[in-house]
Protein backbone atom coordinates (compact mmCIF):
# COMPACT_ATOMS: atom_id res chain seq x y z
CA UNK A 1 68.41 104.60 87.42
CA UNK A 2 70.65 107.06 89.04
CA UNK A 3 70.32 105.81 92.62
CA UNK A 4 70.88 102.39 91.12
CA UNK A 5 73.84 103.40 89.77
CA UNK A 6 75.10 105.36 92.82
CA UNK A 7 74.12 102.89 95.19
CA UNK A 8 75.67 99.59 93.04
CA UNK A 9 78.88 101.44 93.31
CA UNK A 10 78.77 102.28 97.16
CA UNK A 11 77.95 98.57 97.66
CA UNK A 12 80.99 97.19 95.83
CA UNK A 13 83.22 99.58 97.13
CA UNK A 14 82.31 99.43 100.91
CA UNK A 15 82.26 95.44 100.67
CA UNK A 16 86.05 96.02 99.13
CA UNK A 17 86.79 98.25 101.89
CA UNK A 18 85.20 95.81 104.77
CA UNK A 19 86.76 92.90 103.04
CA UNK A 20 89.85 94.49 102.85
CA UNK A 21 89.98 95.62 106.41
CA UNK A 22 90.12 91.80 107.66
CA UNK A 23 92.98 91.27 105.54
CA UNK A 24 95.57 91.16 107.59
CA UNK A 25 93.37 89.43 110.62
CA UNK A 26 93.84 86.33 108.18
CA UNK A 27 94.49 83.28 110.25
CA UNK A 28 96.44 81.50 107.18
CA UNK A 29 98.30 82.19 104.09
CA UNK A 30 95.97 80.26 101.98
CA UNK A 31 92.91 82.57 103.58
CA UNK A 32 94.88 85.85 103.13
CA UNK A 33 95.52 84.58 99.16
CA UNK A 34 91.44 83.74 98.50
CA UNK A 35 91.37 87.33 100.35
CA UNK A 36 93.35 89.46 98.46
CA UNK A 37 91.73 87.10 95.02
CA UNK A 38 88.28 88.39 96.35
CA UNK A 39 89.13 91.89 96.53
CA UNK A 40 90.75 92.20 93.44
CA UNK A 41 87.30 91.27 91.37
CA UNK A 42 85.45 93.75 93.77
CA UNK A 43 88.51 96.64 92.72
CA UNK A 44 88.00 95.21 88.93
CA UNK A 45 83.60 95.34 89.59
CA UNK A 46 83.93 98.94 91.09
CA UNK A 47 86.03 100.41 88.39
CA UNK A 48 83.61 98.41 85.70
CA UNK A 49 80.79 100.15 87.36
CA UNK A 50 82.48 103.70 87.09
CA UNK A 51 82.42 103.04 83.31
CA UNK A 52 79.05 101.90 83.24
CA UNK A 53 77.44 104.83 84.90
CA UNK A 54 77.86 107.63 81.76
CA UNK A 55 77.33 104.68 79.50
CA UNK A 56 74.17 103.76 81.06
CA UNK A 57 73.22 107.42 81.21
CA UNK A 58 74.10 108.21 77.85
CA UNK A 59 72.07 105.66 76.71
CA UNK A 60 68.87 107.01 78.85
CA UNK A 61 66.66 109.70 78.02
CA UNK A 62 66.34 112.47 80.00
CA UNK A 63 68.88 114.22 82.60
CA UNK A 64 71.12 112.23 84.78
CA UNK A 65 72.47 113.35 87.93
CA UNK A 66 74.64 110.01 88.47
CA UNK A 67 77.70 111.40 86.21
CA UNK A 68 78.21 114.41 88.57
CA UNK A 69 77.61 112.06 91.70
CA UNK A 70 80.48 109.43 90.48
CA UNK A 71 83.07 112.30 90.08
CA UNK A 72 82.98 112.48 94.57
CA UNK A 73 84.18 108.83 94.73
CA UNK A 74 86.30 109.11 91.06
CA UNK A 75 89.31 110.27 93.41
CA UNK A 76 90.25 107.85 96.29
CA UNK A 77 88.90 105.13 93.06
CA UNK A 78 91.93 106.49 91.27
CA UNK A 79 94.23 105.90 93.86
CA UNK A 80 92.68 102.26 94.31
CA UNK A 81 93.07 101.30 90.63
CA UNK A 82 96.93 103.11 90.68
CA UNK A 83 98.45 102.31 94.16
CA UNK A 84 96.71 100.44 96.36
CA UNK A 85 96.30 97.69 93.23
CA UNK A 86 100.09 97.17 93.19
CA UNK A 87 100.16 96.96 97.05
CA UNK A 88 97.09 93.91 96.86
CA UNK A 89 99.30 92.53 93.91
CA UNK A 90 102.25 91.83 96.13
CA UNK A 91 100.58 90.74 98.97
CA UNK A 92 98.25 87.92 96.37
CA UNK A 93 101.80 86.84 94.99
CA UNK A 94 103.27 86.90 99.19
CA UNK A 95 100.51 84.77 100.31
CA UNK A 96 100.83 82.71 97.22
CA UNK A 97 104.45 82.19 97.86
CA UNK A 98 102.80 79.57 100.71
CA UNK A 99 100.74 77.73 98.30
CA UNK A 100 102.51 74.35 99.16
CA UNK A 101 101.77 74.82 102.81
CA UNK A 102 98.33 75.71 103.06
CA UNK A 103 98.53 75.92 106.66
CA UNK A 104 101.55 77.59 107.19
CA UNK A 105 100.69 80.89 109.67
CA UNK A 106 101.02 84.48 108.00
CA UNK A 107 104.92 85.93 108.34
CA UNK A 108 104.59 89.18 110.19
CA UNK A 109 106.41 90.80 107.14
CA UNK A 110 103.17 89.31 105.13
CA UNK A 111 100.41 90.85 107.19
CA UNK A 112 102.14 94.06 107.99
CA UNK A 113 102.07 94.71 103.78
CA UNK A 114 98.49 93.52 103.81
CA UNK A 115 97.68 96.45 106.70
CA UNK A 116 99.15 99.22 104.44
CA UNK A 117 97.03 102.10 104.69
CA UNK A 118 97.26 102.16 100.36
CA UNK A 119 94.86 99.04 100.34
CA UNK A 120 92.25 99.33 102.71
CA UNK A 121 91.73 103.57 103.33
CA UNK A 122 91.32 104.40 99.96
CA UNK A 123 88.67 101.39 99.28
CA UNK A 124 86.49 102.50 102.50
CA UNK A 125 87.14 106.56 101.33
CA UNK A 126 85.75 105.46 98.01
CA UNK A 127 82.86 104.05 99.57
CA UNK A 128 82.49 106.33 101.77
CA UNK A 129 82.15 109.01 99.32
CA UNK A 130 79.94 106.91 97.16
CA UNK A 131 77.39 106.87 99.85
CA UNK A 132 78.08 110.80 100.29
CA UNK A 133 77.20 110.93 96.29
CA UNK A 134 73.52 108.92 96.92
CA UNK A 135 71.69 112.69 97.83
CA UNK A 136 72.59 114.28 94.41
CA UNK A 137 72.25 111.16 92.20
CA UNK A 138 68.13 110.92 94.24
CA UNK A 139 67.90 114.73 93.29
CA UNK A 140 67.42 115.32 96.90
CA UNK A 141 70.20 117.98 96.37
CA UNK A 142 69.36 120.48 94.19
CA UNK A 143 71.71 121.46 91.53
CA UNK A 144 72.45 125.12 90.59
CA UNK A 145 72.72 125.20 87.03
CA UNK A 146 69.11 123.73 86.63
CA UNK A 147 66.76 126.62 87.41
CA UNK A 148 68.18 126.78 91.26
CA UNK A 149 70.22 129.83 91.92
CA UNK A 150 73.47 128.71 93.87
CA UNK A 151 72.58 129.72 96.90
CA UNK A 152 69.26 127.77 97.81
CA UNK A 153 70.74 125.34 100.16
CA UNK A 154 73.10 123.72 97.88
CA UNK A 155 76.61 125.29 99.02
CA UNK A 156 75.06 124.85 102.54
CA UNK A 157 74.37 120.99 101.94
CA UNK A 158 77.59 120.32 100.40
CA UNK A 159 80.00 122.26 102.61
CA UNK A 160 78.27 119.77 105.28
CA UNK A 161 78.88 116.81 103.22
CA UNK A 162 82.40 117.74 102.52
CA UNK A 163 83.21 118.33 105.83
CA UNK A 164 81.90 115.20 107.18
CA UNK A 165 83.53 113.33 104.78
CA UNK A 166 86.72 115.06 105.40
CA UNK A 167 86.65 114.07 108.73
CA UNK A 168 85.93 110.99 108.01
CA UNK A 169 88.83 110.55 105.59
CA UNK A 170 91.00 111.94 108.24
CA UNK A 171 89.75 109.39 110.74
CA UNK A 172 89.93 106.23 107.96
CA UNK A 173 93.97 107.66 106.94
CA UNK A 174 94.83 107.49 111.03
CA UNK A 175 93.72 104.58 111.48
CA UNK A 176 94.93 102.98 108.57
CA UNK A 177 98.32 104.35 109.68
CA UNK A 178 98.09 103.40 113.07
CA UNK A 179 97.18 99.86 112.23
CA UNK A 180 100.20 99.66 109.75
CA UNK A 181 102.86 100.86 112.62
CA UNK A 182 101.25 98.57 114.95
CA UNK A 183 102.58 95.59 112.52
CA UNK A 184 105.17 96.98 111.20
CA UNK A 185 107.56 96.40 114.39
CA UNK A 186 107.21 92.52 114.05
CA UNK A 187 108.76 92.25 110.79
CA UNK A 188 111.87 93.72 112.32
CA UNK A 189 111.40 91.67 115.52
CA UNK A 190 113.52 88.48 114.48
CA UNK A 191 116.17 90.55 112.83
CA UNK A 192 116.56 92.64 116.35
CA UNK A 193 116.98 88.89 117.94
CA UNK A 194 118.90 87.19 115.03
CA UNK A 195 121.22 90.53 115.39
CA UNK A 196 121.54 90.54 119.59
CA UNK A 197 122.31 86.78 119.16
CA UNK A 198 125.35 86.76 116.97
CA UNK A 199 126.78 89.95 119.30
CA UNK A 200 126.57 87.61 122.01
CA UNK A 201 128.13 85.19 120.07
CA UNK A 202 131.37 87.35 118.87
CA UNK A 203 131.67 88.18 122.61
């Protein structure tokens, strides 16, 4: 039951954090909006899954592991459901905007807000860390507390984990940013040529 658990929530969060990665490669407006509709229910399945897990395991006999796994992925999660929420919220209601015109191409103000590192990072970090969680909701890790003593392999296994997973929250928040300041230039683009051509127009 615990791996279930574990694992149901690392599959809805990395499909949020793959599906939200294409976001802003959206060839129309009308794509971006079934997008950013999509990912939404994924946010709203993940966080309904983080309640189910100490329900579930209240509910079953025995010792659970899966409480103390979900608390790893519980942070980036929080940031999901606090900021990166509001961020997909504009960009549904942006892409929306273009309802009428189904067709109509994304504005590069539009795709720049869907690449903000607030959506996509903290989905895949969640995730990420889910999957990190798996070994201690299997009881492959064992836990001190339970008849273990602290040191028999368990700081060992988890200073590992936590530096991988550092790293590759580091990696995830640099690229992220990178792709963000990569768009971010064309929004400004037509206001750099709208401004050069009324210059040359008061000269």
């Amino acid at each position: 039951m615990d791996v279930i658990l574990i694992g149901t929530l690392a599959a809805v969060w990395l499909t949020a954090g793959l599906l939200a990665d294409g976001l802003p490669t959206a060839g129309t407006a009308l794509l971006m909006r079934r997008r950013a509709r999509l990912l939404a229910v994924l946010v709203a399945t993940g966080a309904a899954v983080f309640i189910a897990v100490p329900v579930a395991t209240a509910l079953t006999p025995g010792t659970s592991s899966a409480p103390l796994a979900a608390l790893l992925p519980v942070v980036p999660a929080l940031i999901v459901l606090t900021l990166g929420v509001r961020k997909l919220g504009w960009v549904r209601r942006g892409a929306g905007a273009f309802a009428t015109a189904p067709l109509a191409p994304v504005p590069p103000a539009l795709r720049a807000a869907a690449a903000h590192p607030l959506i996509a990072a903290p989905l895949q970090i969640t995730g990420l860390a889910a999957i990190v969680a798996l070994p201690i909701a299997a009881g492959v890790v064992d836990l001190p507390g339970r008849g273990v003593p602290s040191t028999t392999g368990f700081a060992g296994l988890v200073a590992v984990a936590l530096i991988l997973l550092a790293v590759a929250v580091i990696a995830i928040g640099i690229r992220a940013a990178l792709r963000h300041s990569r768009l971010a230039p064309l929004v400004m683009a037509p206001l750099d040529r709208a401004r050069q051509r009324v210059r040359a127009g008061v000269r």
